[in-house]
N, C-alpha and C. Protein backbone atom coordinates (compact mmCIF):
# COMPACT_ATOMS: atom_id res chain seq x y z
N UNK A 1 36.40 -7.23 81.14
CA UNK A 1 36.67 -7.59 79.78
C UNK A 1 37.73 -6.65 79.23
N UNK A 2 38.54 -7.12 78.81
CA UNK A 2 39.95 -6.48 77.87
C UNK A 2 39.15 -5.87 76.87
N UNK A 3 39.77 -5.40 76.26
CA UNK A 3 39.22 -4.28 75.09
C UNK A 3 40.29 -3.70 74.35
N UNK A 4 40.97 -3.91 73.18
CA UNK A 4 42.03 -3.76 72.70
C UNK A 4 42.00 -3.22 70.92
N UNK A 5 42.52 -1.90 70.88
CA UNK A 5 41.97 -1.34 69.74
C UNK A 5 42.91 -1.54 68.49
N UNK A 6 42.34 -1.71 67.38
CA UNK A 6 42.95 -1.91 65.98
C UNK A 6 42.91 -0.32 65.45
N UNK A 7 41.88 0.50 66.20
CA UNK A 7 41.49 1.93 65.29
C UNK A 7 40.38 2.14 65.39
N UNK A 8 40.02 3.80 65.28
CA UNK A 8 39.00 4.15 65.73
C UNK A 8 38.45 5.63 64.92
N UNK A 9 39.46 5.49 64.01
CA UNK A 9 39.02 7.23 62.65
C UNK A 9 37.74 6.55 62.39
N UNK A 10 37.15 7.85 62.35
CA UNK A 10 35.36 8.42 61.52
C UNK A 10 36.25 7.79 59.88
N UNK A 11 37.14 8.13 59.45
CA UNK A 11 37.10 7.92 57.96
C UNK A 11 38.51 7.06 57.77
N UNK A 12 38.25 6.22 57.20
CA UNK A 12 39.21 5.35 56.73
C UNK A 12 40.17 5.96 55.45
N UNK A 13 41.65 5.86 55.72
CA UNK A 13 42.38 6.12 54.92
C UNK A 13 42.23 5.85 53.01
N UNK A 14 42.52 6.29 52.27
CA UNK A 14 42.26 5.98 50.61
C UNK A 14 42.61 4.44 50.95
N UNK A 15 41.60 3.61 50.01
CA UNK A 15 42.04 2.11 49.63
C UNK A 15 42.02 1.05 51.22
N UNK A 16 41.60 1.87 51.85
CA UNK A 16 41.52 0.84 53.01
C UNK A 16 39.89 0.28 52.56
N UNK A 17 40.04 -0.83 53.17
CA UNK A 17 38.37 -1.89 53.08
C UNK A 17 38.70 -2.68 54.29
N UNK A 18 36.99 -2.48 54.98
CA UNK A 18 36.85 -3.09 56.08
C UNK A 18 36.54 -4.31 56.09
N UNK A 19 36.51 -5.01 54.58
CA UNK A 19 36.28 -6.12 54.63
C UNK A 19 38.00 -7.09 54.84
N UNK A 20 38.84 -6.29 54.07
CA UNK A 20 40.06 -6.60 54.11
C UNK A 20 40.40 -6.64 55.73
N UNK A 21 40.38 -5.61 56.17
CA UNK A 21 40.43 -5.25 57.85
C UNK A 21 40.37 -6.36 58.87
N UNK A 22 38.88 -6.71 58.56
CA UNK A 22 38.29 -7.29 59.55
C UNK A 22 38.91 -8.53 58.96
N UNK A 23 39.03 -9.29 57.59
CA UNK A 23 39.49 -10.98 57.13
C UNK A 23 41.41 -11.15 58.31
N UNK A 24 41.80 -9.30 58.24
CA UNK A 24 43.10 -9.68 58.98
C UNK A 24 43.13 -10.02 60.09
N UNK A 25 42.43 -9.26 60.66
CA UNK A 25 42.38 -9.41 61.97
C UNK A 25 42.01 -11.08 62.46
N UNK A 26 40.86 -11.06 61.96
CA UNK A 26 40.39 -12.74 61.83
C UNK A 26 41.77 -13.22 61.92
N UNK A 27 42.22 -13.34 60.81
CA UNK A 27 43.55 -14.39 60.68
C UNK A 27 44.70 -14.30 61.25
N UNK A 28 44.44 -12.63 61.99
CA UNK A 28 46.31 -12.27 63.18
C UNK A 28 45.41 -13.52 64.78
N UNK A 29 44.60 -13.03 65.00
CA UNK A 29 43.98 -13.70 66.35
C UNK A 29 43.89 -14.95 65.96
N UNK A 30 43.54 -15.96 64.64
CA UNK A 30 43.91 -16.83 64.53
C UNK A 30 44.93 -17.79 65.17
N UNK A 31 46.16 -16.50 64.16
CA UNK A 31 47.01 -16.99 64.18
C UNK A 31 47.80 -17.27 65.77
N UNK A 32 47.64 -16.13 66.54
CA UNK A 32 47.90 -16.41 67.68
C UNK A 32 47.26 -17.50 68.95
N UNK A 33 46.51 -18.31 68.50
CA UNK A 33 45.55 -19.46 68.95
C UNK A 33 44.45 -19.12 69.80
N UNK A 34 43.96 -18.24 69.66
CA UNK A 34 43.04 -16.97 70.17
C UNK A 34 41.39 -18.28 69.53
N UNK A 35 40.29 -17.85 70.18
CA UNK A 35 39.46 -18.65 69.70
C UNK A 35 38.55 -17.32 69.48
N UNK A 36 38.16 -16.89 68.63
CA UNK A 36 37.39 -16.12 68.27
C UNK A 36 35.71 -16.76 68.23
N UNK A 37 35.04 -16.09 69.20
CA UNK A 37 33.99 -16.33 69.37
C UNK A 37 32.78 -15.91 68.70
N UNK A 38 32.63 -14.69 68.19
CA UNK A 38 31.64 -13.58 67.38
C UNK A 38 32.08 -12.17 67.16
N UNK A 39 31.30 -11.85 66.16
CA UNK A 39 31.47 -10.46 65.95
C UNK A 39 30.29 -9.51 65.65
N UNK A 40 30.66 -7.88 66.52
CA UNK A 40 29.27 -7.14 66.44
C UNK A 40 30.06 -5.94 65.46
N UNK A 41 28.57 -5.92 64.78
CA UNK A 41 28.80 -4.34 64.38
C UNK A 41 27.80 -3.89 63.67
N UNK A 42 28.05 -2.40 64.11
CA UNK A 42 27.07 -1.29 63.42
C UNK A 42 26.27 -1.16 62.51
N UNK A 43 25.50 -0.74 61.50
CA UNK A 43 24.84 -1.01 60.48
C UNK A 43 25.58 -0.60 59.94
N UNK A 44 26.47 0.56 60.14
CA UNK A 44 27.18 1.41 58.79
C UNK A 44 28.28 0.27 58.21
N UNK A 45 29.08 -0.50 59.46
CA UNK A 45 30.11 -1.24 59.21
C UNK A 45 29.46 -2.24 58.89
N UNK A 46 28.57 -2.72 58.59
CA UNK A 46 27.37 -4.35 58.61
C UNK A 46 27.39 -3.35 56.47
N UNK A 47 27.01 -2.18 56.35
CA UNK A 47 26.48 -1.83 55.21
C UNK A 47 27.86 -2.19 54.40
N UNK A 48 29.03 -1.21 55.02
CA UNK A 48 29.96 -1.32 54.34
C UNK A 48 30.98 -2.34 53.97
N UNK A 49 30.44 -3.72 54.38
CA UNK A 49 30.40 -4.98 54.15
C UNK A 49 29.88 -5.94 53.22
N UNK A 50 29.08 -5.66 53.19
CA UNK A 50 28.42 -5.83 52.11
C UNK A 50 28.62 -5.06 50.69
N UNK A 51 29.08 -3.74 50.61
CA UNK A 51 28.87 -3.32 49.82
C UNK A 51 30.18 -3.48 48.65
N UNK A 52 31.12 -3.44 49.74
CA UNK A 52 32.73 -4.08 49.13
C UNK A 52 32.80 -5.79 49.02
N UNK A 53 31.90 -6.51 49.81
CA UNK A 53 32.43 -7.82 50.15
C UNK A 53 31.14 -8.64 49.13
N UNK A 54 30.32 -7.60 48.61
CA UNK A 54 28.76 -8.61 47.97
C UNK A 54 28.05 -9.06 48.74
N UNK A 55 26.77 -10.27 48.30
CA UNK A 55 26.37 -10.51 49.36
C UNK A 55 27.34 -12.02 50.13
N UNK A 56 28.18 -12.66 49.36
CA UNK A 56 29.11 -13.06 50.09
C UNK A 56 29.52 -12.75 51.44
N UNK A 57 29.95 -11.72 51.68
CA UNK A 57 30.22 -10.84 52.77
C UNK A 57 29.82 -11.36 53.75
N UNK A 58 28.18 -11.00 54.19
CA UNK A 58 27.66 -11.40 54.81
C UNK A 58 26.45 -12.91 54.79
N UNK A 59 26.67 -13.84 55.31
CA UNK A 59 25.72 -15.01 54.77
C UNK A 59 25.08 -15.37 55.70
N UNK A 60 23.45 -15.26 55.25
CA UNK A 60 22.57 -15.67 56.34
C UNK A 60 22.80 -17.39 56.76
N UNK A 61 22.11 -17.54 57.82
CA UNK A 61 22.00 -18.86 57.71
C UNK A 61 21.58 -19.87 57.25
N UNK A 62 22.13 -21.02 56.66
CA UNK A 62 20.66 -21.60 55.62
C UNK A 62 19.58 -22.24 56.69
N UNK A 63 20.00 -22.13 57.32
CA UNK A 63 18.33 -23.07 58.50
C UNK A 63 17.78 -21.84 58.44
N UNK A 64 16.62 -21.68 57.68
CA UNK A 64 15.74 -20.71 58.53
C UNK A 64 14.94 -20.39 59.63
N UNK A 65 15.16 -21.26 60.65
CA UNK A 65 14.71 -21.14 61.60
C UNK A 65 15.48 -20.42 62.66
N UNK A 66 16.55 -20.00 62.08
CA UNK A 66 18.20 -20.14 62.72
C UNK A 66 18.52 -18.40 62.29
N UNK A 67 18.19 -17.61 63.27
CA UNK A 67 18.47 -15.38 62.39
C UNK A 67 19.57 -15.53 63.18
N UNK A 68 20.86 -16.15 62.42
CA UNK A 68 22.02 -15.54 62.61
C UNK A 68 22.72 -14.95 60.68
N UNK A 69 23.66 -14.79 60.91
CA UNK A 69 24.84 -13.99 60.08
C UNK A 69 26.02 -14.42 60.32
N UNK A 70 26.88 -14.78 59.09
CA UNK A 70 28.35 -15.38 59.36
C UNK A 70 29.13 -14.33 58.34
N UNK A 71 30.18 -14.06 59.22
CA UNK A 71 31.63 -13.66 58.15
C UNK A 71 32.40 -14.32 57.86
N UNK A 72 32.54 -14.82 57.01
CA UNK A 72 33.72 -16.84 56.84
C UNK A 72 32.93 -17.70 57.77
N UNK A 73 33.68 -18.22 58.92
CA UNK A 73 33.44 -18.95 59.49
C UNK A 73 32.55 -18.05 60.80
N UNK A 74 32.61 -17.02 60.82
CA UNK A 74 32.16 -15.93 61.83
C UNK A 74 30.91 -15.71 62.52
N UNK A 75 30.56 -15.51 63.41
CA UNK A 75 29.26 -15.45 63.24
C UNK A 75 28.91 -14.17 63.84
N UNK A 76 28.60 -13.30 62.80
CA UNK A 76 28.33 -11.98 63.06
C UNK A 76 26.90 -10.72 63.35
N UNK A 77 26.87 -10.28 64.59
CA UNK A 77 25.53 -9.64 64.66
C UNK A 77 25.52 -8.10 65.10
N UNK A 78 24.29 -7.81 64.16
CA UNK A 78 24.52 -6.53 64.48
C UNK A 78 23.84 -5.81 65.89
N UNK A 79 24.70 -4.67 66.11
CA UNK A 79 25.05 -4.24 67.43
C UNK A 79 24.68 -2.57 67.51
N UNK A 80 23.46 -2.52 67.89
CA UNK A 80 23.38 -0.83 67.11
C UNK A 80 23.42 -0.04 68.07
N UNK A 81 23.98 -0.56 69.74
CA UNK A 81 24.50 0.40 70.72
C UNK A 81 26.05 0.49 70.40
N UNK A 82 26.52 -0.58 69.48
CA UNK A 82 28.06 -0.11 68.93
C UNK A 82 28.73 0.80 67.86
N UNK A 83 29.59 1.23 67.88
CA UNK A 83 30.01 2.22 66.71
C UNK A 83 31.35 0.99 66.12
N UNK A 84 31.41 0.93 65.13
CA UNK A 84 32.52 0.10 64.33
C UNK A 84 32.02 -1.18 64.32
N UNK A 85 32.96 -1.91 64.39
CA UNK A 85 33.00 -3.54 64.72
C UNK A 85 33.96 -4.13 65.92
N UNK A 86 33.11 -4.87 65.96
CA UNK A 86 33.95 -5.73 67.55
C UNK A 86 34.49 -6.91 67.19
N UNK A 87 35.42 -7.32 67.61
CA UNK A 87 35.51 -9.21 67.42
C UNK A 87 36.10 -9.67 69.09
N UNK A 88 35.19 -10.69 69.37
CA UNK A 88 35.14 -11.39 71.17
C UNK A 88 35.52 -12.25 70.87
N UNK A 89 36.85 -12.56 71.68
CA UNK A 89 37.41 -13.78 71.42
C UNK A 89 37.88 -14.12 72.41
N UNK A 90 38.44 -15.48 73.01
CA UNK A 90 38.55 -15.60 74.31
C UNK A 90 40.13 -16.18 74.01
N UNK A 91 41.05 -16.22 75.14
CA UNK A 91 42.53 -16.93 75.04
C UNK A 91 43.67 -16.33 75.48
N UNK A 92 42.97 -14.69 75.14
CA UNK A 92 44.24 -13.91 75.35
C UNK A 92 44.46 -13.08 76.99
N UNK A 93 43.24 -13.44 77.19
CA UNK A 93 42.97 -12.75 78.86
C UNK A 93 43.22 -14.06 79.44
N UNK A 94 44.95 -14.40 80.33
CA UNK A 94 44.73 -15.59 81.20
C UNK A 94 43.75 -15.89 82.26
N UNK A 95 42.70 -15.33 82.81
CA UNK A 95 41.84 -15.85 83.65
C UNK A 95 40.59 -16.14 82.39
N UNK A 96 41.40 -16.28 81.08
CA UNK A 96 40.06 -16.97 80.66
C UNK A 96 38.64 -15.85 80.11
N UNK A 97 38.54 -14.72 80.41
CA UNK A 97 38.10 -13.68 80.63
C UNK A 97 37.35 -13.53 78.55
N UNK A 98 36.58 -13.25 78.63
CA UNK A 98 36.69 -12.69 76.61
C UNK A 98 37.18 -11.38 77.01
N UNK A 99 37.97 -11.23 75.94
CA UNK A 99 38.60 -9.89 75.50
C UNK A 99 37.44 -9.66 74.23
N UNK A 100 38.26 -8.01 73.75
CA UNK A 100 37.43 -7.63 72.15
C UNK A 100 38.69 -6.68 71.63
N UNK A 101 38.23 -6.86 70.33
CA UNK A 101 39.53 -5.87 69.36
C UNK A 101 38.81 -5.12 68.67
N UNK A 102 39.05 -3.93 68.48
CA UNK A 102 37.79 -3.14 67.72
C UNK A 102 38.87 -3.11 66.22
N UNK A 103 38.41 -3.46 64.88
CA UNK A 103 38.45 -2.99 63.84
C UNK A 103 38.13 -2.12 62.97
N UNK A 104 38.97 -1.41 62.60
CA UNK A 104 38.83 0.16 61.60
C UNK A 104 40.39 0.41 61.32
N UNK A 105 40.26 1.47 60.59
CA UNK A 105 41.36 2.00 59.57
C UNK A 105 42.99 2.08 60.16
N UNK A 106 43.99 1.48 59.99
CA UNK A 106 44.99 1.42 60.56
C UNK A 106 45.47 2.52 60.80
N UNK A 107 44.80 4.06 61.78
CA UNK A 107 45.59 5.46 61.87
C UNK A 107 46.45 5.43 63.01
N UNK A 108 46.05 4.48 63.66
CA UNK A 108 47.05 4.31 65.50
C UNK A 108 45.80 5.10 66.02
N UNK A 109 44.83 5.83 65.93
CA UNK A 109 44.34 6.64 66.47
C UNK A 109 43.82 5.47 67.78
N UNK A 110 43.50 5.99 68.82
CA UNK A 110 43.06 5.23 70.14
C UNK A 110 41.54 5.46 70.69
N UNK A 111 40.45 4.95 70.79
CA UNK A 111 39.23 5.32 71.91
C UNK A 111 39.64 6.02 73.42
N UNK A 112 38.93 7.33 73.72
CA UNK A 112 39.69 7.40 74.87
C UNK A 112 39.32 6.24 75.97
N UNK A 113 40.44 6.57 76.80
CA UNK A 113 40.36 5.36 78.24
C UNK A 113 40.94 3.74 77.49
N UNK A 114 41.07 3.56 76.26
CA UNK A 114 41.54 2.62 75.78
C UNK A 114 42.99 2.33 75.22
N UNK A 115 43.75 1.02 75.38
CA UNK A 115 45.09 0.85 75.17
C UNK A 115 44.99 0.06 73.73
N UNK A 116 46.36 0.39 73.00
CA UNK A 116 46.03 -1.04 72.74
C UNK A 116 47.08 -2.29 72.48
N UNK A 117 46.96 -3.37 72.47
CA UNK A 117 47.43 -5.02 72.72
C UNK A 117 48.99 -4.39 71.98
């Protein structure tokens, strides 16, 4: 699996929002015909979602029979062996493969052992 980083700072720059973050990213992989499959993340990044985005942000499902979570069209779960947020999307690895893009604060900073796209 590809693994391709957006950022990886403990603290996000003044005026950055991860809700903003993560709606871009959504819409750059969009845009590139990328099929975005789901997204994981942390409680802190699941909190700090909510807390900028309302409960909008995050929307349960209305079937209750149904414990998922959507971001827009997203369908997002939390991941508490992860740190940040993930988004799996498949299109951009030609064997077909899911890749992931990690979202956080635009510093360039890198995960070690990681490149990015």
């Amino acid at each position: 699996m590809a693994t391709h980083l957006n950022s990886a700072a403990a603290e996000a720059p003044a005026g950055w929002r991860l809700t903003d973050g993560l709606t871009e990213k959504l819409a750059e992989l969009a845009g590139k015909g990328f099929e975005v499959l789901w997204i994981e993340s942390s409680r802190a990044d699941l909190t700090q979602l909510v807390i900028e985005g309302g409960e909008a942000a995050i929307r349960l499902d209305p079937d209750p029979s149904v414990d998922r979570a959507w971001f827009g069209e997203v369908e997002i779960r939390h991941a508490p062996a992860r740190d940040l947020t993930w988004v799996f999307l498949r299109g951009e690895v030609a064997a077909g493969e899911i890749s992931t893009h990690v979202v956080g604060p635009p510093d360039g900073s890198e995960l070690p052992g990681q490149g990015q796209a």
